[in-house]
N, C-alpha and C. Protein backbone atom coordinates (compact mmCIF):
# COMPACT_ATOMS: atom_id res chain seq x y z
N UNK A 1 0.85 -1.17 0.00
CA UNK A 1 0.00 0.00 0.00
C UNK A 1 0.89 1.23 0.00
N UNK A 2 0.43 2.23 -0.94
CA UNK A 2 1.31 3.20 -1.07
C UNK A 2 0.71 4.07 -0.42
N UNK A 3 -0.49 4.40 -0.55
CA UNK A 3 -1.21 5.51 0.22
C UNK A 3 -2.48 5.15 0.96
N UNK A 4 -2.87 5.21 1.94
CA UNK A 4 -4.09 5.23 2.81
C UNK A 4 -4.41 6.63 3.73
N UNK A 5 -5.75 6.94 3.25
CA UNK A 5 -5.90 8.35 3.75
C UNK A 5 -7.35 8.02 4.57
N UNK A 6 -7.64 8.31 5.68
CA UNK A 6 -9.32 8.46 6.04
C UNK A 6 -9.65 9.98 6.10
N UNK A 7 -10.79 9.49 5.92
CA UNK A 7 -11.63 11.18 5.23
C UNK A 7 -13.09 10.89 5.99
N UNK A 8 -13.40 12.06 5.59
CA UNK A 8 -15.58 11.86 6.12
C UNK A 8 -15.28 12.20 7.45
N UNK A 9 -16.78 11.47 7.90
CA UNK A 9 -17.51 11.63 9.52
C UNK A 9 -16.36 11.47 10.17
N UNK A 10 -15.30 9.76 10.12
CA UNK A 10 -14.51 9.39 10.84
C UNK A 10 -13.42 10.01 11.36
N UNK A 11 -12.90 10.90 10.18
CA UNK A 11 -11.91 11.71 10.03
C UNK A 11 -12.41 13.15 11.28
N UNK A 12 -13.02 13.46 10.81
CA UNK A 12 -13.77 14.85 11.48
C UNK A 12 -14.24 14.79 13.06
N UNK A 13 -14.10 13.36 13.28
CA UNK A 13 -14.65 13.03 14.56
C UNK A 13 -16.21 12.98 14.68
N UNK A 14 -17.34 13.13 14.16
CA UNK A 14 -18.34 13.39 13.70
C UNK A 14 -19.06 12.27 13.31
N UNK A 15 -18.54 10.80 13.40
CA UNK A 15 -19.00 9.60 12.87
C UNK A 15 -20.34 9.09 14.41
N UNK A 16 -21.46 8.48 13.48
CA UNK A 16 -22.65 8.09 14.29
C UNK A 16 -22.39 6.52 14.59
N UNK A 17 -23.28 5.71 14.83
CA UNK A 17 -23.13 4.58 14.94
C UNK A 17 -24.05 3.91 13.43
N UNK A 18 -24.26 5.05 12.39
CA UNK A 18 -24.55 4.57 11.24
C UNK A 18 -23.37 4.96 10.21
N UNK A 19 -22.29 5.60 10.60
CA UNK A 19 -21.22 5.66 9.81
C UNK A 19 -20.71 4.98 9.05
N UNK A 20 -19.66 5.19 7.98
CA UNK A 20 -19.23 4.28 7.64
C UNK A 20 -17.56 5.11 7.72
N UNK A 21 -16.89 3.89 7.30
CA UNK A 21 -15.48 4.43 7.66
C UNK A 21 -15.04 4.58 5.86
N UNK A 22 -14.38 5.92 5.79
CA UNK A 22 -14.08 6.38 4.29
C UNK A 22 -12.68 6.40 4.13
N UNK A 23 -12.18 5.83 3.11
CA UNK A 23 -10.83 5.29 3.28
C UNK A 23 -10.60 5.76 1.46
N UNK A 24 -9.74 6.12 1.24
CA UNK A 24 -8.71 6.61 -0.07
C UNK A 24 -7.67 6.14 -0.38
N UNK A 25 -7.23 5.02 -1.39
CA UNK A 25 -6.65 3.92 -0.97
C UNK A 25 -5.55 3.82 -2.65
N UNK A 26 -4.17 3.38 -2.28
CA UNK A 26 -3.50 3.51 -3.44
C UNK A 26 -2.74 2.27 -3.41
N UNK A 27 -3.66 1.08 -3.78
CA UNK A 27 -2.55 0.19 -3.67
C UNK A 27 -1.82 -0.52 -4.16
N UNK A 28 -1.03 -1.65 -3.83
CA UNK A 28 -0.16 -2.12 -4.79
C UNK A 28 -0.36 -3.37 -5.53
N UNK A 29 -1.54 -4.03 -4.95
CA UNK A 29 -2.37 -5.37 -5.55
C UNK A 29 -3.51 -4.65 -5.97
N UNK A 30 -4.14 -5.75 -7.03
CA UNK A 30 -5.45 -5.53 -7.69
C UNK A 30 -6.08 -4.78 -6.20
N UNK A 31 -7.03 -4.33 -7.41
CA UNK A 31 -7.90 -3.55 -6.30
C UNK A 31 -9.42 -4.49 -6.14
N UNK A 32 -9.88 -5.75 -6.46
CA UNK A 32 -10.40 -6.61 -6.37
C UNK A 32 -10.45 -6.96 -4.89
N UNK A 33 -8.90 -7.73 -5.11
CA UNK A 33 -9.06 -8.23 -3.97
C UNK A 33 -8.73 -8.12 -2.65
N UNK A 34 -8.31 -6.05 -2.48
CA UNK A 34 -8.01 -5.52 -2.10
C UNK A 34 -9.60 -5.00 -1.67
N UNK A 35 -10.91 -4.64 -2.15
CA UNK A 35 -12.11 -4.39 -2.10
C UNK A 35 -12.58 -5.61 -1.12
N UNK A 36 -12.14 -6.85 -1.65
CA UNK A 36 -13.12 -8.08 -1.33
C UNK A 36 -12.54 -8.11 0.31
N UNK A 37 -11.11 -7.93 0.48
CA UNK A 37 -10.35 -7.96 1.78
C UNK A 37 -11.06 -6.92 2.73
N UNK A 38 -11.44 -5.96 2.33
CA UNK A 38 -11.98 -4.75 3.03
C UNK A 38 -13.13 -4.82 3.51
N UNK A 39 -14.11 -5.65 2.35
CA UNK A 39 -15.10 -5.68 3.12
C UNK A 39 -15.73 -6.90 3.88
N UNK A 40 -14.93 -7.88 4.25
CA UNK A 40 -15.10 -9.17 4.99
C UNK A 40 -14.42 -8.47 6.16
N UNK A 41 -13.16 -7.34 6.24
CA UNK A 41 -12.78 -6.88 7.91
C UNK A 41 -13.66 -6.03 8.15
N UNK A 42 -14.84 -5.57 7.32
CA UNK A 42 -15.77 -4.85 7.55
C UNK A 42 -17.13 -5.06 8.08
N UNK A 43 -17.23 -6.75 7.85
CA UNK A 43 -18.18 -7.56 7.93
C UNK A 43 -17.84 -7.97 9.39
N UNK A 44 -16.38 -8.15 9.85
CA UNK A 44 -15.95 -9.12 10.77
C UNK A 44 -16.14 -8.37 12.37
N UNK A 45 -16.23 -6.90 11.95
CA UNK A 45 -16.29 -5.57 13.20
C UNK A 45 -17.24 -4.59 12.55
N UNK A 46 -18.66 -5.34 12.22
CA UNK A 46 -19.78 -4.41 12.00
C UNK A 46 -19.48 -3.26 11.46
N UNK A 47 -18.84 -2.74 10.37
CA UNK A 47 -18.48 -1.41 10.39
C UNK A 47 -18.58 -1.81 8.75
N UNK A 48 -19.10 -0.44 8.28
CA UNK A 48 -19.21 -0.26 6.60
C UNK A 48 -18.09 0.63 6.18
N UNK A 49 -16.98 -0.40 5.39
CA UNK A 49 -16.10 0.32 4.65
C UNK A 49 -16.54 0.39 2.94
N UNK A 50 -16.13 2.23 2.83
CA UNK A 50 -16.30 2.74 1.65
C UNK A 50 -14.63 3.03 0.72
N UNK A 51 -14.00 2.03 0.38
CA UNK A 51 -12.96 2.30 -0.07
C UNK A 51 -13.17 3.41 -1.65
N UNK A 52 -12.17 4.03 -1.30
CA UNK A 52 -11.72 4.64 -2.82
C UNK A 52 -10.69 4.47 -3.88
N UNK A 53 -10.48 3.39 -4.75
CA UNK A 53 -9.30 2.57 -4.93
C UNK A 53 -8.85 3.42 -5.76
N UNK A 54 -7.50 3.32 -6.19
CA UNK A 54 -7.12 4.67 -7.47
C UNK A 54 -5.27 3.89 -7.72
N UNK A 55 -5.42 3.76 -9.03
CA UNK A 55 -3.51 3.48 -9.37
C UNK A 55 -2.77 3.89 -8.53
N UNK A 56 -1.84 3.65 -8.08
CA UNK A 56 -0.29 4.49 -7.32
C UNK A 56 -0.30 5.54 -8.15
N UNK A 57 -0.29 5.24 -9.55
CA UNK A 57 0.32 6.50 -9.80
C UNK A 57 -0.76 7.51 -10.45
N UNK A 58 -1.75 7.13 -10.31
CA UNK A 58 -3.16 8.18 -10.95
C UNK A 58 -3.60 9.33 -9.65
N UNK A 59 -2.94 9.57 -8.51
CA UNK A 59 -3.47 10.29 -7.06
C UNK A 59 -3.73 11.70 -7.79
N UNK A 60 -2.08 12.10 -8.79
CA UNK A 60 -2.63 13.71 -9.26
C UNK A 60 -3.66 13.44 -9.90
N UNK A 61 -4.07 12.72 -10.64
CA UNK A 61 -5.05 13.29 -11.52
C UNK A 61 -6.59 12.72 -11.35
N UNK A 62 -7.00 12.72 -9.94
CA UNK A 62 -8.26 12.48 -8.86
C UNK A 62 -8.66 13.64 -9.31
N UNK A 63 -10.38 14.15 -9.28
CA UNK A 63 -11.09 15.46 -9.69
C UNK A 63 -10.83 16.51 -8.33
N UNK A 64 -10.20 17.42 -8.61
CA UNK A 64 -9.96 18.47 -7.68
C UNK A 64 -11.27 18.54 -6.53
N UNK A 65 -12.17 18.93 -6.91
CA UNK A 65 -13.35 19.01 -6.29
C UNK A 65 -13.47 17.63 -5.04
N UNK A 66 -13.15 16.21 -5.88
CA UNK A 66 -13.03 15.12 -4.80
C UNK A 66 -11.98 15.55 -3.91
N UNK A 67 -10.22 15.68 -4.27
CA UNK A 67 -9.31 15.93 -3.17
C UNK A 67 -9.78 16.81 -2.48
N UNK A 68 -10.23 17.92 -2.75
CA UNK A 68 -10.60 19.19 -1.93
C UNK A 68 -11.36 18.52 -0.44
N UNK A 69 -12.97 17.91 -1.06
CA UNK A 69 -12.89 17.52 -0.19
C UNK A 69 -12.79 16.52 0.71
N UNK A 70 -11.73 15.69 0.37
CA UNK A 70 -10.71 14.22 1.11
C UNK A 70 -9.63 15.12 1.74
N UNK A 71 -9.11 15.89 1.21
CA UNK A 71 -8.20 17.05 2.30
C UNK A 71 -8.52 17.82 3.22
N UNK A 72 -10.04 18.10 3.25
CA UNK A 72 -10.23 19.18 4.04
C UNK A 72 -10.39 18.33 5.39
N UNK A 73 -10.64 17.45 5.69
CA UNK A 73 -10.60 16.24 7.10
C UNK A 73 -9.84 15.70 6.91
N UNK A 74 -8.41 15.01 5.99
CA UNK A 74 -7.80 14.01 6.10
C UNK A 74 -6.83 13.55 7.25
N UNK A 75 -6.44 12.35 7.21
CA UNK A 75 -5.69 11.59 8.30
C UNK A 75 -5.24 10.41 7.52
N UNK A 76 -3.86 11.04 7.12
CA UNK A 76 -2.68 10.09 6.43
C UNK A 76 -2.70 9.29 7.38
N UNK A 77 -3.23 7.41 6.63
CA UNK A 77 -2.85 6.27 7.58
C UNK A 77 -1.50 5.47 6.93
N UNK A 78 -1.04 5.83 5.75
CA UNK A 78 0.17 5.74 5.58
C UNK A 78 0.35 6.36 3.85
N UNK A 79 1.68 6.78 3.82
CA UNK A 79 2.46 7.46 2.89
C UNK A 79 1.87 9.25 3.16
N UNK A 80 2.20 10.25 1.98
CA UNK A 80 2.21 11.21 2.52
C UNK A 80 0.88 11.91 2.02
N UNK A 81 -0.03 13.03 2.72
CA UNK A 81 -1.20 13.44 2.44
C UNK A 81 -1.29 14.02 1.33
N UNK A 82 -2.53 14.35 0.51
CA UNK A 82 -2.53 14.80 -0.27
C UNK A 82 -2.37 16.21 -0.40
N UNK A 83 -1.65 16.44 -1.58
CA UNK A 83 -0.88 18.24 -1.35
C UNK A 83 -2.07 19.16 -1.88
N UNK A 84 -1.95 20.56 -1.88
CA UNK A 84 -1.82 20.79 -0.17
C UNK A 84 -2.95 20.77 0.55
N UNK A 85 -2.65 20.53 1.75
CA UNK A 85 -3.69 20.32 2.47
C UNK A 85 -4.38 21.58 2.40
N UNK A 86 -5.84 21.17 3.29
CA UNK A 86 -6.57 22.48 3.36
C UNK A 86 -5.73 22.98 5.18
N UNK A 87 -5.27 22.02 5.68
CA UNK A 87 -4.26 22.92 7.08
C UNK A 87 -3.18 23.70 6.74
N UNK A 88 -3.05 23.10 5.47
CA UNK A 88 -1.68 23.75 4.79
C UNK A 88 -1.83 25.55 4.54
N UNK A 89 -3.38 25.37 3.90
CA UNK A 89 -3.68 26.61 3.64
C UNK A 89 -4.05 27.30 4.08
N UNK A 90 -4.36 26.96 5.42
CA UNK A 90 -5.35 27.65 6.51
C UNK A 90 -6.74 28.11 6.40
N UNK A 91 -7.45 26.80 5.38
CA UNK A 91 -8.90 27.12 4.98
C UNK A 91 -9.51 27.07 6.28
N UNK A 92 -10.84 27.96 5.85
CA UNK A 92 -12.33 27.97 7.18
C UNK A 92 -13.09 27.44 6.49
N UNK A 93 -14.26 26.56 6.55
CA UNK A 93 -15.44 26.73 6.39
C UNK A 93 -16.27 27.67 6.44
N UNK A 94 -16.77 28.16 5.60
CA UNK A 94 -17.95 29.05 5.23
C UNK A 94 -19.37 28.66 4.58
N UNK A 95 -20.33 29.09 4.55
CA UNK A 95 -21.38 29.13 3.97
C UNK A 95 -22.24 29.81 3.16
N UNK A 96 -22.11 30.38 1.93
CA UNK A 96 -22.44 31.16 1.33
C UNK A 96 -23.51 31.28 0.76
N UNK A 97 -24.48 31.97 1.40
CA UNK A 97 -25.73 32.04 1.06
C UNK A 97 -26.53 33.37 0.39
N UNK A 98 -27.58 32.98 -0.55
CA UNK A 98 -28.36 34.02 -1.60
C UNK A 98 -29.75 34.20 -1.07
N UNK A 99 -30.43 34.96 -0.36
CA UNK A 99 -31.82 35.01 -0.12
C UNK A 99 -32.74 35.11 -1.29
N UNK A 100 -33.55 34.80 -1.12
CA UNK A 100 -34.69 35.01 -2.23
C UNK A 100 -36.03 35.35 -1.39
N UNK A 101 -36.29 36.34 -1.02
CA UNK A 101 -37.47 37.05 -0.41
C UNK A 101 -38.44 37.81 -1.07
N UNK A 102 -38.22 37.25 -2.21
CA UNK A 102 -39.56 37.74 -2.98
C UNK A 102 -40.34 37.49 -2.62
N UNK A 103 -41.25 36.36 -2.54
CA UNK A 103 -42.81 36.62 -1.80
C UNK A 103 -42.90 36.81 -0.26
N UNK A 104 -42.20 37.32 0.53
CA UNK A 104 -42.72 37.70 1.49
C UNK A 104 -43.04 38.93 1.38
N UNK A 105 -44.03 38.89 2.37
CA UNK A 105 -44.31 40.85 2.15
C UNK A 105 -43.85 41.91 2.77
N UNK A 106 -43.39 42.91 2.70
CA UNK A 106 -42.58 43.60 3.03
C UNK A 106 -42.42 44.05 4.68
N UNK A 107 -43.73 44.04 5.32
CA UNK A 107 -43.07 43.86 7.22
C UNK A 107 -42.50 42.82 6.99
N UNK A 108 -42.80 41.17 6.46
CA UNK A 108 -41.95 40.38 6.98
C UNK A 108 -40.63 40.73 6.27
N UNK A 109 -40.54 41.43 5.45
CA UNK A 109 -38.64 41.05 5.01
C UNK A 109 -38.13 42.10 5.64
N UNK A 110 -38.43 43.39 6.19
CA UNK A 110 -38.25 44.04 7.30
C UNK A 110 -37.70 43.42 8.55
N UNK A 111 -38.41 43.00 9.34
CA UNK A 111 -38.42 41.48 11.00
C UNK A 111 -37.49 41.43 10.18
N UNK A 112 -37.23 40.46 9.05
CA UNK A 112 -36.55 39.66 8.90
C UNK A 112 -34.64 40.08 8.82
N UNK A 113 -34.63 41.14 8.12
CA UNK A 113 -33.38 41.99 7.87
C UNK A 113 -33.44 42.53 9.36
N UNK A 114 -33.87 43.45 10.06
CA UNK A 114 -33.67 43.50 10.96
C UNK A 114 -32.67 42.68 12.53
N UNK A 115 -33.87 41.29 12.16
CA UNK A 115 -33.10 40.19 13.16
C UNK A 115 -31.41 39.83 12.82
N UNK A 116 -31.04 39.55 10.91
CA UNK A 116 -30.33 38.94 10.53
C UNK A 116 -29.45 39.83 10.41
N UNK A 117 -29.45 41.29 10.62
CA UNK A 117 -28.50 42.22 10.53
C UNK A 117 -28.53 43.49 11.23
N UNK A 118 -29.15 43.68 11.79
CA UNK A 118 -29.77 44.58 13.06
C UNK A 118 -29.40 45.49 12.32
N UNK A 119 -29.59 46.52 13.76
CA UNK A 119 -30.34 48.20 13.25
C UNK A 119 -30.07 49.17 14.17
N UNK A 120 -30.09 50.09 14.12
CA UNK A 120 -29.84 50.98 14.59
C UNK A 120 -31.35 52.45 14.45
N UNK A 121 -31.15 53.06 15.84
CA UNK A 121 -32.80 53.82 15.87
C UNK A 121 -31.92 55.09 16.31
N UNK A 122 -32.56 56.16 16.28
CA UNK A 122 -32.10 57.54 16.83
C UNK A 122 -33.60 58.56 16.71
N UNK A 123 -33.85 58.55 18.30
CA UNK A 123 -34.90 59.56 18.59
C UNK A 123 -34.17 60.84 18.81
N UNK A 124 -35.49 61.56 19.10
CA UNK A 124 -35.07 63.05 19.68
C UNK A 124 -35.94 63.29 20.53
N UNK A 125 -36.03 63.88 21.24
CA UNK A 125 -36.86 63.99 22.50
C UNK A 125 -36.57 65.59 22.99
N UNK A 126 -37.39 66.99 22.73
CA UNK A 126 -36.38 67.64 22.87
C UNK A 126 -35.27 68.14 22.52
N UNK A 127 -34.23 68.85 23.19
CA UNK A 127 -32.83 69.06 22.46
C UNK A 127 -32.13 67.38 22.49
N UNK A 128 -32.33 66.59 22.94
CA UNK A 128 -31.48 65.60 22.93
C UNK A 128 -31.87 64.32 21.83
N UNK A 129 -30.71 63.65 21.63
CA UNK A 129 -31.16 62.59 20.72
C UNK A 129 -30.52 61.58 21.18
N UNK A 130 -31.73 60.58 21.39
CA UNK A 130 -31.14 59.24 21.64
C UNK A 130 -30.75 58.11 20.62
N UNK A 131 -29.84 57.19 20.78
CA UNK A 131 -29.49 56.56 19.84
C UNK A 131 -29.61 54.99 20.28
N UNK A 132 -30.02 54.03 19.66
CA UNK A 132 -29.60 52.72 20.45
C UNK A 132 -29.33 52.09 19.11
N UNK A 133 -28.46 50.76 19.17
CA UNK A 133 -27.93 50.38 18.34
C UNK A 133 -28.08 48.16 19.00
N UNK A 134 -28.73 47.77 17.54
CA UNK A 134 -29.33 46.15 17.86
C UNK A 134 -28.25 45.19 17.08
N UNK A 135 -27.51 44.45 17.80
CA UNK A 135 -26.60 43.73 16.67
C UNK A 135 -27.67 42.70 15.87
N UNK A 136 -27.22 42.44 14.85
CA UNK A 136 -28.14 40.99 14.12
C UNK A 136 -27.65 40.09 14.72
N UNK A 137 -27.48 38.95 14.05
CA UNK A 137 -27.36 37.68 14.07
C UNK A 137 -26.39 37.10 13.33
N UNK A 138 -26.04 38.18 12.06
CA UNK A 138 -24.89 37.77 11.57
C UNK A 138 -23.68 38.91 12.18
N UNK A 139 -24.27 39.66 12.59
CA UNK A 139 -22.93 40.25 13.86
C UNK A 139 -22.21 39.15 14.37
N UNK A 140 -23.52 38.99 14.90
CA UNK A 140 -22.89 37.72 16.70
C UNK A 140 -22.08 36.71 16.31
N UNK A 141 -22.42 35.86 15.20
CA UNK A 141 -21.95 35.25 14.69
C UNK A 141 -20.47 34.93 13.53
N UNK A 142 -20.56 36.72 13.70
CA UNK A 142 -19.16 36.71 12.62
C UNK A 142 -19.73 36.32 11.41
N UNK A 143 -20.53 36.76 10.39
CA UNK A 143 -20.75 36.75 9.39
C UNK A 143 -20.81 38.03 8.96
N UNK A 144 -21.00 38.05 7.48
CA UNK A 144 -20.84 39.54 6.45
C UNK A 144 -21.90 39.29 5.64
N UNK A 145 -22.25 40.73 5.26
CA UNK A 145 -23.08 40.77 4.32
C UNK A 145 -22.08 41.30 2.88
N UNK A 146 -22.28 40.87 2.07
CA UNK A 146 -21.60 40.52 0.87
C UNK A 146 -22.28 41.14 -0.06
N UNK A 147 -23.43 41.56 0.02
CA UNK A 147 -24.25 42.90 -1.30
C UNK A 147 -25.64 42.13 -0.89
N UNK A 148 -26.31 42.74 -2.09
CA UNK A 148 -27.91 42.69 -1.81
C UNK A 148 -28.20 41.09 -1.72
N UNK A 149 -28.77 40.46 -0.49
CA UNK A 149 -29.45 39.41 -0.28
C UNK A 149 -28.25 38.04 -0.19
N UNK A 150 -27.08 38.60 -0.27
CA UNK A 150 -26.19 37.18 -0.28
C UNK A 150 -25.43 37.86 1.11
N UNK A 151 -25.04 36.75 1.58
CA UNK A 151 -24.23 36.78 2.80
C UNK A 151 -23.29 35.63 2.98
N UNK A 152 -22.20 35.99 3.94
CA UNK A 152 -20.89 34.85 4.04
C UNK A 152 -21.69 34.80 5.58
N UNK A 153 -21.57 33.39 6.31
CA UNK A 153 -21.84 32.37 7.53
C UNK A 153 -20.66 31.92 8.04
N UNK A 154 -19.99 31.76 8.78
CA UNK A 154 -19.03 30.55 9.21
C UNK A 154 -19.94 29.31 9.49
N UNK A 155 -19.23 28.52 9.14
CA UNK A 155 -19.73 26.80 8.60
C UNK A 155 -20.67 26.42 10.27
N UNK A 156 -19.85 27.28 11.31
CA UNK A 156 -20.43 26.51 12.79
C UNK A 156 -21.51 27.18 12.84
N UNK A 157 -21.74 28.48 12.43
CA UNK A 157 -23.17 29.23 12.48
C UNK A 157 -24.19 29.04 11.60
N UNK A 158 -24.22 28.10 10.31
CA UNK A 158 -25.20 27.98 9.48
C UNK A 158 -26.02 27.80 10.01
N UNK A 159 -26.14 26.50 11.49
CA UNK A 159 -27.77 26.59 11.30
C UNK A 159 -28.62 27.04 11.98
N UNK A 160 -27.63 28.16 12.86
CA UNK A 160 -28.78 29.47 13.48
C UNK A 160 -29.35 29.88 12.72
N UNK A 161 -28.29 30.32 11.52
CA UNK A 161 -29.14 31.14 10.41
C UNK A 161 -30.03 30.45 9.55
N UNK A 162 -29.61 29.67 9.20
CA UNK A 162 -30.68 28.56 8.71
C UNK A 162 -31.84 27.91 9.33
N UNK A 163 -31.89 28.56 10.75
CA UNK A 163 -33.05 28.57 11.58
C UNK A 163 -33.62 29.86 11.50
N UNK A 164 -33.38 30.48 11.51
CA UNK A 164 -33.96 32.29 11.37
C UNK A 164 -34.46 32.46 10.55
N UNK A 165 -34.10 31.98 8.82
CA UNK A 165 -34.50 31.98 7.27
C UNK A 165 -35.83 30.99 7.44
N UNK A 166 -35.63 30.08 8.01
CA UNK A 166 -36.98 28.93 8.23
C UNK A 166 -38.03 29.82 8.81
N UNK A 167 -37.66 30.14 10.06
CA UNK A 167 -38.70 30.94 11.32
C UNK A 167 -39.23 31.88 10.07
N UNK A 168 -39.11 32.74 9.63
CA UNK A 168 -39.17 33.84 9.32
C UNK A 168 -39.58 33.51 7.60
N UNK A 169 -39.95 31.98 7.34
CA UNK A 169 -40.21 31.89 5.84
C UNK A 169 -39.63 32.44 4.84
N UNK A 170 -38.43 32.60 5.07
CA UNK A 170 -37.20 33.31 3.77
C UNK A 170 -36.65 31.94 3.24
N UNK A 171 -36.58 31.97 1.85
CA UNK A 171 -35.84 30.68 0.89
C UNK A 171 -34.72 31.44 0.68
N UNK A 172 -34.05 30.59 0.66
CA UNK A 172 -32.31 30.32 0.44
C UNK A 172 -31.50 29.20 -0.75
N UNK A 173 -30.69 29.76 -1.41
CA UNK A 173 -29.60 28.84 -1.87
C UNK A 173 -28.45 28.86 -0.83
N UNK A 174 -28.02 27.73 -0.39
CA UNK A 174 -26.61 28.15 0.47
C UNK A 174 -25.47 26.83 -0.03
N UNK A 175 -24.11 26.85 -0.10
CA UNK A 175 -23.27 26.38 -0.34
C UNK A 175 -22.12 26.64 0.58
N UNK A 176 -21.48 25.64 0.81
CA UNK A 176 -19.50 25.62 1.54
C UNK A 176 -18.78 26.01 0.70
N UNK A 177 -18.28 27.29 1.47
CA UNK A 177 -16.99 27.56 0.42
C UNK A 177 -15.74 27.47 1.61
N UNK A 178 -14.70 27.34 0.47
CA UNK A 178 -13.67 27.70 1.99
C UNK A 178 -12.95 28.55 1.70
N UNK A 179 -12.51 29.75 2.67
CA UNK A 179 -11.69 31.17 2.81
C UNK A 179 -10.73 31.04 3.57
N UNK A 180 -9.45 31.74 3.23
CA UNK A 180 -8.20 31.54 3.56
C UNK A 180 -7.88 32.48 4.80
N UNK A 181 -7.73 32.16 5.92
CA UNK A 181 -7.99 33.21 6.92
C UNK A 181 -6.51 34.49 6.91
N UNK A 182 -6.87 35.27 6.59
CA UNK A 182 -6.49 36.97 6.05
C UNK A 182 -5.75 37.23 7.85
C-alpha cells in the first residue's frame, strides 16, 4: 500500500453509529481483492467500509473538487497526504448564502433583515437625541453581508441562520466555500 488516507464523519470526529469508515486507498495489488479484503474486515467488526481505490500512480489526476474535499478532514494512515492540504492553507469553512425574499411581504422582510442584521434607531426627544444600536445575528456570529441578499456564515453558524431563514419563511440557496484566513 502506497497511500491510505481516512476522510468523512470518521476523520472529522463526527461519525454516528450509522457511519461508515471512508478510506482513499492507493494500492499495490489488484484492487479486487483488495475491495473483497476490506469488506469481509468490515463484515468481521460491523463497520461499513467505503474504499476509494485509485492506481499508485493516478493520485494527481483524482477530480480536484473530490481531493478538496478528502483534504479538508484528512488523516494520512500511511504514505504522505494529499498536497496541499486544506491545514496547509489555513482554509475555514464558510457558507455562502443568496436570499430570495420575494414573496414575502414587506413587514416580513423588514423582522426579517432586521433580526439577521440589526439596526440601529435615533430619537429626539427635545434638544437631545437618543441613539440605540441592535446587533443581528450575523454580527454575533461573525458573518458579512456581501451585497444585496447574499451573505458569508461561518460553517459553525449555518444553522442558526438557517433557523432564522426557516422561522421567518425566507428561501435560500446556500453552499460551503472555503476562505483563507487573512
Amino acid at each position: 500500500m502506497k497511500t491510505a488516507i481516512a476522510y468523512g464523519s470518521v476523520a472529522r470526529g463526527t461519525a454516528g453509529e450509522e457511519s461508515d469508515l471512508d478510506l482513499l486507498l492507493a494500492p499495490k495489488a489488484r484492487h479486487e481483492a483488495l475491495a473483497h479484503e476490506l469488506f469481509l474486515l468490515g463484515a468481521r467488526h460491523d463497520v461499513t467500509i467505503s474504499p476509494y481505490l485509485v492506481e499508485r500512480g493516478s493520485l494527481g489526476d483524482l477530480d480536484p473538487q473530490f481531493v478538496e474535499s478528502v483534504t479538508r478532514d484528512a488523516i494520512p494512515l500511511k504514505g504522505p497526504p494529499l498536497e496541499p492540504t486544506v491545514r496547509q492553507l489555513d482554509l475555514r469553512p464558510y457558507t455562502l448564502v443568496t436570499l430570495y425574499l420575494d414573496q414575502l411581504p414587506q413587514k416580513a422582510k423588514v423582522a426579517l433583515s432586521r433580526e439577521l442584521y440589526g439596526y440601529r434607531s435615533a430619537r429626539r426627544y427635545k434638544r437631545a437625541t437618543y441613539e440605540s444600536r441592535h446587533e443581528g445575528l450575523l454580527g454575533r456570529v461573525g458573518g458579512k453581508k456581501l451585497g444585496r441578499g447574499t451573505v458569508l456564515v461561518p460553517a459553525k453558524a449555518w444553522p442558526d441562520v438557517d433557523a432564522l431563514l426557516r422561522r421567518r419563511r425566507g428561501k435560500r440557496w446556500a453552499f460551503t466555500v472555503w476562505i483563507q484566513k487573512s
